[in-house]
C-alpha atoms as a PDB file:
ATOM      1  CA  UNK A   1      23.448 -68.029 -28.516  1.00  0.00           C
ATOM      2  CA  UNK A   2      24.437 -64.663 -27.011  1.00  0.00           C
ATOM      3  CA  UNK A   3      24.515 -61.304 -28.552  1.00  0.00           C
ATOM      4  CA  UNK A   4      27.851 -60.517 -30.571  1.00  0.00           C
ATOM      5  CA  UNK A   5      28.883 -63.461 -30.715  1.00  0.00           C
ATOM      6  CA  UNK A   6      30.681 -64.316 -33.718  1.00  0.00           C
ATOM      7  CA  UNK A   7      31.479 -67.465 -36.239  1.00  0.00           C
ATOM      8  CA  UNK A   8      33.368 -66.846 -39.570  1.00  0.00           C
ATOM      9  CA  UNK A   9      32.897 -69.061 -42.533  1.00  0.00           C
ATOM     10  CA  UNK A  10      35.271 -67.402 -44.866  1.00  0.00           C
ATOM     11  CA  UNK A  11      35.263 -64.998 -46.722  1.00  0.00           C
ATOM     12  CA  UNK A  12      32.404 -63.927 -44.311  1.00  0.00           C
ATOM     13  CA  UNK A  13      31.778 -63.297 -40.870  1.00  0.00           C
ATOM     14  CA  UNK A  14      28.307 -63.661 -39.100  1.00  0.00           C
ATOM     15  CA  UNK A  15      26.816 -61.898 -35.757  1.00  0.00           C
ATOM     16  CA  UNK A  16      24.325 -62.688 -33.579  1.00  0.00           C
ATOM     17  CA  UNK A  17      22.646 -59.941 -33.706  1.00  0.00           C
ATOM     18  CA  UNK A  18      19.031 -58.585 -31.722  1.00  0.00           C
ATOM     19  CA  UNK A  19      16.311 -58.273 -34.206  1.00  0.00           C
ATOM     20  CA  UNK A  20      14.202 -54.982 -33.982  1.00  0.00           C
ATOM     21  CA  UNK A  21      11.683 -57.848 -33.226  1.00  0.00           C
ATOM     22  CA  UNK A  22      13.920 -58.553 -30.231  1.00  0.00           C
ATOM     23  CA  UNK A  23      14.953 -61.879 -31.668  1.00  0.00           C
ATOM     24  CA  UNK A  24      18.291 -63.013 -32.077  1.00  0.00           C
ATOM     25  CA  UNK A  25      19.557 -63.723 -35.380  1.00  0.00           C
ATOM     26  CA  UNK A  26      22.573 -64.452 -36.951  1.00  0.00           C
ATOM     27  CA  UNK A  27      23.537 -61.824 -39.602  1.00  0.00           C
ATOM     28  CA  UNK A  28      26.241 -60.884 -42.050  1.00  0.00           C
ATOM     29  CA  UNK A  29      28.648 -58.664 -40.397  1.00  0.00           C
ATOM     30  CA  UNK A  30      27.574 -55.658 -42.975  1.00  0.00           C
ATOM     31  CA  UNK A  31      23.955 -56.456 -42.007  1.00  0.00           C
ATOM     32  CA  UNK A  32      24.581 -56.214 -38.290  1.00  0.00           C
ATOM     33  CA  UNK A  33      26.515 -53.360 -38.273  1.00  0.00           C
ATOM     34  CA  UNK A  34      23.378 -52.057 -40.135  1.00  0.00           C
ATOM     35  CA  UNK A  35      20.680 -52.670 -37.392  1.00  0.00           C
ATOM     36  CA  UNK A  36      23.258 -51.770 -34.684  1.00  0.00           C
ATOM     37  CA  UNK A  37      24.051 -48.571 -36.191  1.00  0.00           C
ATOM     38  CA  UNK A  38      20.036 -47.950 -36.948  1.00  0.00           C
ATOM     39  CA  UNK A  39      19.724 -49.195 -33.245  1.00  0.00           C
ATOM     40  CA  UNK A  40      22.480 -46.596 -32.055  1.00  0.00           C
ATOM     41  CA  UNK A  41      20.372 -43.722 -33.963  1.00  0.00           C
ATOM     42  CA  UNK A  42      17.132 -44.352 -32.622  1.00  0.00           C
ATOM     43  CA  UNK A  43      18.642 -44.382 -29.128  1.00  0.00           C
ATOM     44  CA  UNK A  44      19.783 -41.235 -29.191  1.00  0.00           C
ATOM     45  CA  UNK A  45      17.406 -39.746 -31.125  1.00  0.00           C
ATOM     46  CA  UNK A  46      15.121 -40.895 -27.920  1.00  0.00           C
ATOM     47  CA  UNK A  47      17.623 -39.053 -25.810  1.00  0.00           C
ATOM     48  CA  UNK A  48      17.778 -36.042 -27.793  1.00  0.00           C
ATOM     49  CA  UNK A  49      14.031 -36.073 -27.589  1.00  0.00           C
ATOM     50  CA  UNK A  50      14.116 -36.847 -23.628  1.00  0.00           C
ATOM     51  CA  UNK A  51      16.513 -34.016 -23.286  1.00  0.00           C
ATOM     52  CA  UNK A  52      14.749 -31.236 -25.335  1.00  0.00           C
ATOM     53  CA  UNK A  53      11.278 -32.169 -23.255  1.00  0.00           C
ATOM     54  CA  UNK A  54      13.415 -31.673 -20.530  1.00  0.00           C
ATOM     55  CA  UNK A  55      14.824 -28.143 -21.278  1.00  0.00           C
ATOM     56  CA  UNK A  56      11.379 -27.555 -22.761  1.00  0.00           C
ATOM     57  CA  UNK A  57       9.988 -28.385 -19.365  1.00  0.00           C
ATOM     58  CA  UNK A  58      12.528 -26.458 -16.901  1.00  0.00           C
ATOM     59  CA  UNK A  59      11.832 -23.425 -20.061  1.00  0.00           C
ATOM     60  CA  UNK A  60       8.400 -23.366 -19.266  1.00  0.00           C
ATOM     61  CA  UNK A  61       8.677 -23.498 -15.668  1.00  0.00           C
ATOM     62  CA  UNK A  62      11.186 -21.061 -15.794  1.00  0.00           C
ATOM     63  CA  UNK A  63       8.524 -18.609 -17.611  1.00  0.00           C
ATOM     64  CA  UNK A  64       6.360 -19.394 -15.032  1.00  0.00           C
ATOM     65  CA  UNK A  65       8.456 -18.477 -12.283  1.00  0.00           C
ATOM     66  CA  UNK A  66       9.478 -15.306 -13.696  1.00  0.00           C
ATOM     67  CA  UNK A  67       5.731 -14.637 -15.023  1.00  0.00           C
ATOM     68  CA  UNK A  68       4.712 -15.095 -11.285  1.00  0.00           C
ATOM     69  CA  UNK A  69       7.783 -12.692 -10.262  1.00  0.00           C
ATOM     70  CA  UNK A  70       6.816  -9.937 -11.944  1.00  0.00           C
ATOM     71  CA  UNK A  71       3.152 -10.493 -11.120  1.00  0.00           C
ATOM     72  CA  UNK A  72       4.303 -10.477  -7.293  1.00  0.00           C
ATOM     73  CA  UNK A  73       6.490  -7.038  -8.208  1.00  0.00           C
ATOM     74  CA  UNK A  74       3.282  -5.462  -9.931  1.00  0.00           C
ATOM     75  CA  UNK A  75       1.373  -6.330  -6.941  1.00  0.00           C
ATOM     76  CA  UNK A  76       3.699  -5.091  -4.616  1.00  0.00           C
ATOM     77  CA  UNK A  77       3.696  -2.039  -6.710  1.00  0.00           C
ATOM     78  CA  UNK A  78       0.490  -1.468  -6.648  1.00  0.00           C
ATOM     79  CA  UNK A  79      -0.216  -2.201  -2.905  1.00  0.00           C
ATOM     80  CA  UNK A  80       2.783   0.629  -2.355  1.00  0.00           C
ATOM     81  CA  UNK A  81       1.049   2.953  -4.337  1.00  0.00           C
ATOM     82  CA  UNK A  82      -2.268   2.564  -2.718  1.00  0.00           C
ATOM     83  CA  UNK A  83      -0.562   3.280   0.775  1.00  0.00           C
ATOM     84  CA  UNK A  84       1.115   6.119  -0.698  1.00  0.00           C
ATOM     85  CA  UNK A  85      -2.242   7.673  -1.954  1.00  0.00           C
ATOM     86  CA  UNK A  86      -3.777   6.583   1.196  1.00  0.00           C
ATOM     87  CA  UNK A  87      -1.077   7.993   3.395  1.00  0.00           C
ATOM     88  CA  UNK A  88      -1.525  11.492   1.332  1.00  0.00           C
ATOM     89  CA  UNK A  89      -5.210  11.030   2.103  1.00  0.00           C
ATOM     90  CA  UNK A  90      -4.455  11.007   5.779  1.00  0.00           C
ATOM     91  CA  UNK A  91      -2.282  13.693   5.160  1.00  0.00           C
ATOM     92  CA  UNK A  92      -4.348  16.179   3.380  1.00  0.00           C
ATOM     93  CA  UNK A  93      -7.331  15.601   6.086  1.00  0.00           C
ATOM     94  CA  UNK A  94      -5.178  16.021   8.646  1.00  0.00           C
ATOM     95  CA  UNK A  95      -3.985  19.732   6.896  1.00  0.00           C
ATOM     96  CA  UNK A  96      -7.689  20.415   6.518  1.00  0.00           C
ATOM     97  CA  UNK A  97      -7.991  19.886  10.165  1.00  0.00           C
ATOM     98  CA  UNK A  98      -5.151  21.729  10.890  1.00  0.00           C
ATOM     99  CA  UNK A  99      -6.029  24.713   8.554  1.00  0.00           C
ATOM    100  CA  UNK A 100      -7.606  27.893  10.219  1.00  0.00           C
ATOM    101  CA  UNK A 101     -10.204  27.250  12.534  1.00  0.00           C
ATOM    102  CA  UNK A 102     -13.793  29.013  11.479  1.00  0.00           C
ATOM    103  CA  UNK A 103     -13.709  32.403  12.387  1.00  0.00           C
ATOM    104  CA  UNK A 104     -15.283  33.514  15.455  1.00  0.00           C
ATOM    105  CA  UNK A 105     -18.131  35.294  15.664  1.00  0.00           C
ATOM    106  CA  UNK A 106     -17.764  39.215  15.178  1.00  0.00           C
ATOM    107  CA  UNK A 107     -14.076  38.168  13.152  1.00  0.00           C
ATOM    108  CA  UNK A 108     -13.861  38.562   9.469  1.00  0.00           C
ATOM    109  CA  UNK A 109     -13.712  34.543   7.782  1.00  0.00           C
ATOM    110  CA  UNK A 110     -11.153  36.556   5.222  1.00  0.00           C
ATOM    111  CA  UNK A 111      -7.991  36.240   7.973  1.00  0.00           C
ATOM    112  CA  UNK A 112      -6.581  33.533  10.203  1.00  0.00           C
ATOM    113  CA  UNK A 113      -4.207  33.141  13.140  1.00  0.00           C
ATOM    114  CA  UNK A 114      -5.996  36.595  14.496  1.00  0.00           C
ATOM    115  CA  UNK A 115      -9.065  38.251  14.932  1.00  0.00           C
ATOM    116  CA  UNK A 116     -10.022  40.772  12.394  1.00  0.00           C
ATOM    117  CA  UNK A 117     -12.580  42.739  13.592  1.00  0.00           C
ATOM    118  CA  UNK A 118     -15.900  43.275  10.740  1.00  0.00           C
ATOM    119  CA  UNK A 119     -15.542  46.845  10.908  1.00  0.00           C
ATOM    120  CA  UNK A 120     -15.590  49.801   7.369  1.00  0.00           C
ATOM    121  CA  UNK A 121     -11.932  50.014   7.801  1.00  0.00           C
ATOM    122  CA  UNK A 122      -9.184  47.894   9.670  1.00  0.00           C
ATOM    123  CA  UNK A 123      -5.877  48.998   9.984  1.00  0.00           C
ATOM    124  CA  UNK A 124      -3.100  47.083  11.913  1.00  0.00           C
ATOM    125  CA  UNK A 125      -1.874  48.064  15.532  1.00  0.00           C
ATOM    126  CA  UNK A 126       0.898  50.542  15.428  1.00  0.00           C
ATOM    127  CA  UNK A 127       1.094  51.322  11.508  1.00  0.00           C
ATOM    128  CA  UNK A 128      -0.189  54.629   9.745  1.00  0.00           C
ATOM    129  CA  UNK A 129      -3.948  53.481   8.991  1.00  0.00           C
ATOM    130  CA  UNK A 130      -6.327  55.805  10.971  1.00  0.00           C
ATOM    131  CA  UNK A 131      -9.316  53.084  12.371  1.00  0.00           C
ATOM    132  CA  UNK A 132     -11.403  52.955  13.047  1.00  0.00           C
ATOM    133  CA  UNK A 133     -10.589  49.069  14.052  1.00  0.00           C
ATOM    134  CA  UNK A 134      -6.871  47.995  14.278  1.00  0.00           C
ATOM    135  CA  UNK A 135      -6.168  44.104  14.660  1.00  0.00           C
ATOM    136  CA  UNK A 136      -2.365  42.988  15.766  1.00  0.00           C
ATOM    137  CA  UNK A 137      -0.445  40.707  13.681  1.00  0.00           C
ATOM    138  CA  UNK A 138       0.509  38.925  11.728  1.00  0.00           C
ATOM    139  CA  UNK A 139      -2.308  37.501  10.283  1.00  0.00           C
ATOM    140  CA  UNK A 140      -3.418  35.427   7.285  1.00  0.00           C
ATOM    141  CA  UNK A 141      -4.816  36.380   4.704  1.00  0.00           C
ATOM    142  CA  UNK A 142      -7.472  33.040   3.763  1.00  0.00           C
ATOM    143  CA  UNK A 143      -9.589  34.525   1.354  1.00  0.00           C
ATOM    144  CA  UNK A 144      -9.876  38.636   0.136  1.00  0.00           C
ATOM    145  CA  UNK A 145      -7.831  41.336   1.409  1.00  0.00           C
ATOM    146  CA  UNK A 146     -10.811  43.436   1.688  1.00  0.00           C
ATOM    147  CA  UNK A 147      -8.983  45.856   4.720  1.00  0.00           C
ATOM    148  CA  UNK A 148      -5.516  46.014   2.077  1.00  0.00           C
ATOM    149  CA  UNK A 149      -3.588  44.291   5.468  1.00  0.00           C
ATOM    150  CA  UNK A 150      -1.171  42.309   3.247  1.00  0.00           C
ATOM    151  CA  UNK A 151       0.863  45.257   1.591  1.00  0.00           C
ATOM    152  CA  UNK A 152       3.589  42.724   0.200  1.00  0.00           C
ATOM    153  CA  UNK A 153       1.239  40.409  -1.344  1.00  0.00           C
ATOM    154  CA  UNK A 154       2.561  37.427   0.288  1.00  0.00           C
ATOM    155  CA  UNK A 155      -0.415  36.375   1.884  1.00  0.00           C
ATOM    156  CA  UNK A 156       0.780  37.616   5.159  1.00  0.00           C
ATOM    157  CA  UNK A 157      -0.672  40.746   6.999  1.00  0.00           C
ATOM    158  CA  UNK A 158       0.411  43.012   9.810  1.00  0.00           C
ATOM    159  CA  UNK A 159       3.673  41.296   9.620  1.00  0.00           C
ATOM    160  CA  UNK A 160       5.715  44.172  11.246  1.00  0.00           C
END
């Protein structure tokens, strides 16, 4: 006896047919085409199910990928921006290095890029002021134009 084989005995027609037991069994034709069609269902109701735990799957690792993108991105991020502040860092201490040196001794600490003699009045070289110290510029004013060297306000003294 094979599967789907057939034998009439009219008026009906009878199948072997696979059992869900696995057995074969003659049936009816209306009865086979029953458990074949319930057989057909559950089949691909399995493969519907196989495929959606699939997509499921390749969804989730999908997520995961991306999730451990943009954790990669924020750590890149981050990592720039800590050179960055780093680099300005560097940068400022090198400015602070760079910045007027002290003044020396017997200079006023209030100017840069010349000495400004401590004296009660200091004029610069070649202008109007009458002494009795004159310094030549330009020079910087750093902290408080106590000699009135910057007439301009812009920081800058003895500039002519």
């Amino acid at each position: 006896m094979t599967e789907n084989a057939t034998e009439s005995y009219p008026p009906k027609e009878f199948i072997c047919t696979k059992s869900d037991a696995g057995v074969l069994l003659w049936m009816e034709r209306s009865e086979s085409n029953k458990v074949r069609d319930a057989r057909a269902a559950a089949a691909a109701a399995a493969k519907a199910a196989a495929e959606k735990a699939a997509a499921d799957k390749a969804a989730t690792g999908k997520a995961a990928a991306d999730q451990a993108a943009a954790d990669k991105a924020a750590a890149d991020a981050a990592a720039q921006a800590a050179a960055a502040r780093a680099a300005q860092e560097a940068a400022a201490q090198a400015a602070a290095k760079q910045a007027a040196p002290a003044a020396p001794s017997g200079c006023d600490p209030n100017y840069a890029w010349a000495c400004v003699p401590i004296a009660s009045d200091v004029d610069c070289a070649g202008g109007k002021g009458n002494g009795p110290a004159y310094v030549r510029g330009p020079v910087k004013v750093i902290g408080t134009d106590i000699y009135g060297l910057d007439s301009d306000g812009d920081g800058i003294g003895c500039e002519k």
